[in-house]
N, C-alpha and C. Protein backbone atom coordinates (compact mmCIF):
# COMPACT_ATOMS: atom_id res chain seq x y z
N UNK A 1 33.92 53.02 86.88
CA UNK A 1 32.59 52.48 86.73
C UNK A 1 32.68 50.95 86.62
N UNK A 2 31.60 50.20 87.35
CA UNK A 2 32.06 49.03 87.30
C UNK A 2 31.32 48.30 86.54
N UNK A 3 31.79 47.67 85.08
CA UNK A 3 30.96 47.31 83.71
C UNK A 3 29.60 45.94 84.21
N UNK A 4 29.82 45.58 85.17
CA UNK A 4 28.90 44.25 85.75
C UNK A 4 27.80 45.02 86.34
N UNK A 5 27.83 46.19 86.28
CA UNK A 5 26.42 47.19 86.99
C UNK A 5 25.89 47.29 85.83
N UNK A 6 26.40 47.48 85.03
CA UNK A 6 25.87 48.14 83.66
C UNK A 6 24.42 47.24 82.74
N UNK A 7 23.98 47.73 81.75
CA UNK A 7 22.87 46.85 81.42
C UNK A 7 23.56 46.66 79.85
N UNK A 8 23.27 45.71 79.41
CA UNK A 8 23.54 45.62 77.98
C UNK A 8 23.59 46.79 77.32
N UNK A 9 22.29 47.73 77.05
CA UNK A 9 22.18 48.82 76.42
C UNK A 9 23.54 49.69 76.99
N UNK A 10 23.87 49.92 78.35
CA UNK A 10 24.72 51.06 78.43
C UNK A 10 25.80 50.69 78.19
N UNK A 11 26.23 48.86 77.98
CA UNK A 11 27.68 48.48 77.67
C UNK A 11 27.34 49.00 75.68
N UNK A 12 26.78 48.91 75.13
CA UNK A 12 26.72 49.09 73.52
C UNK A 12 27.01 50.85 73.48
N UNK A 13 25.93 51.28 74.20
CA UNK A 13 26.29 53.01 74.30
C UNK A 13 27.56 53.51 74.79
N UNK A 14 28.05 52.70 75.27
CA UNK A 14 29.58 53.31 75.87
C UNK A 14 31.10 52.92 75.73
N UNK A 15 30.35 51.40 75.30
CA UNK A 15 31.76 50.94 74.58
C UNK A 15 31.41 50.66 73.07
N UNK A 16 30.92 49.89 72.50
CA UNK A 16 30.78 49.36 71.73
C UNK A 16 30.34 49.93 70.48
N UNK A 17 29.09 51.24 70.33
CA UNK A 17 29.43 51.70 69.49
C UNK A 17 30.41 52.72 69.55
N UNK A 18 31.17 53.09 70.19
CA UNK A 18 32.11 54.06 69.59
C UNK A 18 33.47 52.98 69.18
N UNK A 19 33.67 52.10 69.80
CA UNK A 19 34.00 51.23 69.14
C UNK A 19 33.74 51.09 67.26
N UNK A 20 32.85 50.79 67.18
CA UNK A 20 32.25 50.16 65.49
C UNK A 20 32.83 51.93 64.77
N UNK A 21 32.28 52.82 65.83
CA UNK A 21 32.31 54.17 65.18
C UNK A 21 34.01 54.63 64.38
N UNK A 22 35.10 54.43 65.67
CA UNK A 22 36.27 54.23 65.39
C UNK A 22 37.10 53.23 64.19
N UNK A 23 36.00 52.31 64.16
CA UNK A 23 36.75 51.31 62.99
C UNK A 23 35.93 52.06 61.78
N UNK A 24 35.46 53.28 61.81
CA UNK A 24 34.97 53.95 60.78
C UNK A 24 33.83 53.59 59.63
N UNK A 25 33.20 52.39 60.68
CA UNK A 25 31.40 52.22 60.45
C UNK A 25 30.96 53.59 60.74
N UNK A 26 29.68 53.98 60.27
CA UNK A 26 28.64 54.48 59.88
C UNK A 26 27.06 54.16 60.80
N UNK A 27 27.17 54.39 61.95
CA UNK A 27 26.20 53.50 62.93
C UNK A 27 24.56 53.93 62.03
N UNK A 28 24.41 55.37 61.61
CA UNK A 28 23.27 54.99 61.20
C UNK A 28 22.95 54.52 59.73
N UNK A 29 23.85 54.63 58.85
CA UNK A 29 23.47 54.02 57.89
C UNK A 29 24.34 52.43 57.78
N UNK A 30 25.36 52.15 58.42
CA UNK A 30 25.89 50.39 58.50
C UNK A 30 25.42 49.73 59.75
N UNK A 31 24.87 50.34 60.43
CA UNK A 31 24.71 49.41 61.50
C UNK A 31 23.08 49.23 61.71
N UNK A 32 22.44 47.85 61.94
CA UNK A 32 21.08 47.88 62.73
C UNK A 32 20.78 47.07 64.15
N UNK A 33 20.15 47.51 64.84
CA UNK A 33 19.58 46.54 66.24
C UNK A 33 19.00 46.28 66.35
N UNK A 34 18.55 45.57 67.21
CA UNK A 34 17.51 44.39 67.59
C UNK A 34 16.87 43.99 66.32
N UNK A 35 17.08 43.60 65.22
CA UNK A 35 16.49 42.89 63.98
C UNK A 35 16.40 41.35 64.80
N UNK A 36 15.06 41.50 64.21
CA UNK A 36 14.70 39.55 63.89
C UNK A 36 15.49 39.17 62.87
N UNK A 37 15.88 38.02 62.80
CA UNK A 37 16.02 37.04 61.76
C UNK A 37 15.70 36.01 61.48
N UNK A 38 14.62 35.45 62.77
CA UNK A 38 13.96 34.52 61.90
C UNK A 38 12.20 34.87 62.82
N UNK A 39 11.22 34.51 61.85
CA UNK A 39 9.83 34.34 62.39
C UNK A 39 9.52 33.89 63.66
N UNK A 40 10.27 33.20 64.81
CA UNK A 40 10.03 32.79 65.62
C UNK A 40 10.84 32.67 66.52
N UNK A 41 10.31 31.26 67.24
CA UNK A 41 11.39 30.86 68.51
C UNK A 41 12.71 30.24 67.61
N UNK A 42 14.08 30.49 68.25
CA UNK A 42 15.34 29.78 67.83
C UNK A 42 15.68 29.01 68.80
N UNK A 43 15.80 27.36 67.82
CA UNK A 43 16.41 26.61 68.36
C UNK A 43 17.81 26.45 68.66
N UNK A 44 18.33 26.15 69.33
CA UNK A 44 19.78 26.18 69.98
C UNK A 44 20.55 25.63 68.44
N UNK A 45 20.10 24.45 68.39
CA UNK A 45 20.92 23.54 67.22
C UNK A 45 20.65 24.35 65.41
N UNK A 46 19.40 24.88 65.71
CA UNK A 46 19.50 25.43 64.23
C UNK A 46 19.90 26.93 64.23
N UNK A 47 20.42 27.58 65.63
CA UNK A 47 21.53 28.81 65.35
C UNK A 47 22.72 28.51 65.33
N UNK A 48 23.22 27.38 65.81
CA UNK A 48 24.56 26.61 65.40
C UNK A 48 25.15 26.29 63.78
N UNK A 49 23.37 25.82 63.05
CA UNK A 49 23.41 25.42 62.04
C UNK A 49 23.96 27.48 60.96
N UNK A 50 23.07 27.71 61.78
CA UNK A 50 23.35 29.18 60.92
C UNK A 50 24.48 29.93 61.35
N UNK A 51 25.06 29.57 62.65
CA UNK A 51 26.15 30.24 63.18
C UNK A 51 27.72 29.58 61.90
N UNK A 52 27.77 28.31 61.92
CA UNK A 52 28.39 27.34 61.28
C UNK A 52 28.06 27.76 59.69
N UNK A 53 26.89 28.55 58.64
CA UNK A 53 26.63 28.35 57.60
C UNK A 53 27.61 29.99 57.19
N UNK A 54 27.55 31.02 58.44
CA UNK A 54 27.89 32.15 58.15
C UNK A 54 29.44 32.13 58.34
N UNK A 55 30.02 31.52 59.00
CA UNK A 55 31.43 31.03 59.43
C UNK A 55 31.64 30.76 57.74
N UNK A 56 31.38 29.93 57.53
CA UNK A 56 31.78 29.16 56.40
C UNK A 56 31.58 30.76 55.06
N UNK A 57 30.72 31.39 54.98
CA UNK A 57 30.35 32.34 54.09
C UNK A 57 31.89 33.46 54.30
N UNK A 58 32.12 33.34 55.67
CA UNK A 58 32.80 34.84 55.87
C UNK A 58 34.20 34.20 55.38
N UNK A 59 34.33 32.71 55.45
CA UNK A 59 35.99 31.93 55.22
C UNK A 59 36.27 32.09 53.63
N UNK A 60 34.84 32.36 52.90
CA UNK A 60 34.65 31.76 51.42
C UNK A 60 35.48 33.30 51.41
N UNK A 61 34.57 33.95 51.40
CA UNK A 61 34.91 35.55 51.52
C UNK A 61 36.44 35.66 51.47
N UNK A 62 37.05 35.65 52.96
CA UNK A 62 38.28 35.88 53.21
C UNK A 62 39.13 34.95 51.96
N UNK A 63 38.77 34.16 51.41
CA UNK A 63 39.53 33.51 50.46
C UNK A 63 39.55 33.79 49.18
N UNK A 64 38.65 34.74 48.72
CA UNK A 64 38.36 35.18 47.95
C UNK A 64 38.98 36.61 47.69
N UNK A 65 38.85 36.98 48.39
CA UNK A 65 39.67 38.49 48.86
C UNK A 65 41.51 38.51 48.88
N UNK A 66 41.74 37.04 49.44
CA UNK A 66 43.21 36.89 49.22
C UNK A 66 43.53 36.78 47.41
N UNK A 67 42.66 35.25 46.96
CA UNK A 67 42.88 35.55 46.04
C UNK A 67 43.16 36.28 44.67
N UNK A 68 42.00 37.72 45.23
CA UNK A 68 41.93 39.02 43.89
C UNK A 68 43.12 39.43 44.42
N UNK A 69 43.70 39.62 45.84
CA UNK A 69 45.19 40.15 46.03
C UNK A 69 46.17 40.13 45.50
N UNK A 70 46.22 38.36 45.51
CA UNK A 70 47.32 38.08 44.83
C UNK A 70 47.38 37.84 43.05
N UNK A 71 46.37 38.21 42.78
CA UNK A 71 46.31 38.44 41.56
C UNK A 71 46.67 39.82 40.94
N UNK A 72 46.21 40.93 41.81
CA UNK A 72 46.11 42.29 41.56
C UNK A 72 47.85 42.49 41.44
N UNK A 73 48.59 41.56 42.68
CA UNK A 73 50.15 41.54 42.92
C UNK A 73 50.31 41.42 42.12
N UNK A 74 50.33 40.17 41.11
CA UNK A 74 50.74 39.53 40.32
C UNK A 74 51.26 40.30 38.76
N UNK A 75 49.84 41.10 38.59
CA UNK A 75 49.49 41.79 37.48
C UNK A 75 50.62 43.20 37.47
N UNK A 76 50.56 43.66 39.25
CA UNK A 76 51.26 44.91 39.01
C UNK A 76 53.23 44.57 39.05
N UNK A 77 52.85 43.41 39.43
CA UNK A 77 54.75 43.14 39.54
C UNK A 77 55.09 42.28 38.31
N UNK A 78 54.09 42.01 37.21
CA UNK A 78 54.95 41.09 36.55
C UNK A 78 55.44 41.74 35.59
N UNK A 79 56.14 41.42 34.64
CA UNK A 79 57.42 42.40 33.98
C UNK A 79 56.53 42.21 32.52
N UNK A 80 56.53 43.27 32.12
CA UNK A 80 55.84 43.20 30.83
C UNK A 80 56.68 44.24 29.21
């Protein structure tokens, strides 16, 4: 099948969620589509601004997550 025939919808139905499905999401209760997120038209520069604000949220995250790690390490290897 050649994926450039395809329409958005049948690339999500055929790859993509079984995809999400396999990484052992929950499509109807973790996943939603076509949501708005904002009231209106989006400007190019202020989805950058939000593309750039969520980047930064998911880095805080990932750093945060290392840190309880190496703490959790810490706690179970130190000699008591």
């Amino acid at each position: 099948m050649d994926k450039k025939q395809l329409s958005e919808r049948d690339i999500c139905t055929k790859y993509i969620n079984p995809s999400i499905e396999g990484a052992g999401w929950d499509l109807v209760r973790q996943v939603r589509e076509e949501v708005s997120f904002t009231d209106g038209r989006i400007i190019v520069q202020a989805l950058m601004a939000l593309c750039d604000e969520l980047e930064q949220q998911i880095e805080t995250s990932h750093t945060q997550v290392e840190q309880l790690m190496q703490s959790c390490l810490k706690e179970v290897f130190s000699e008591k």
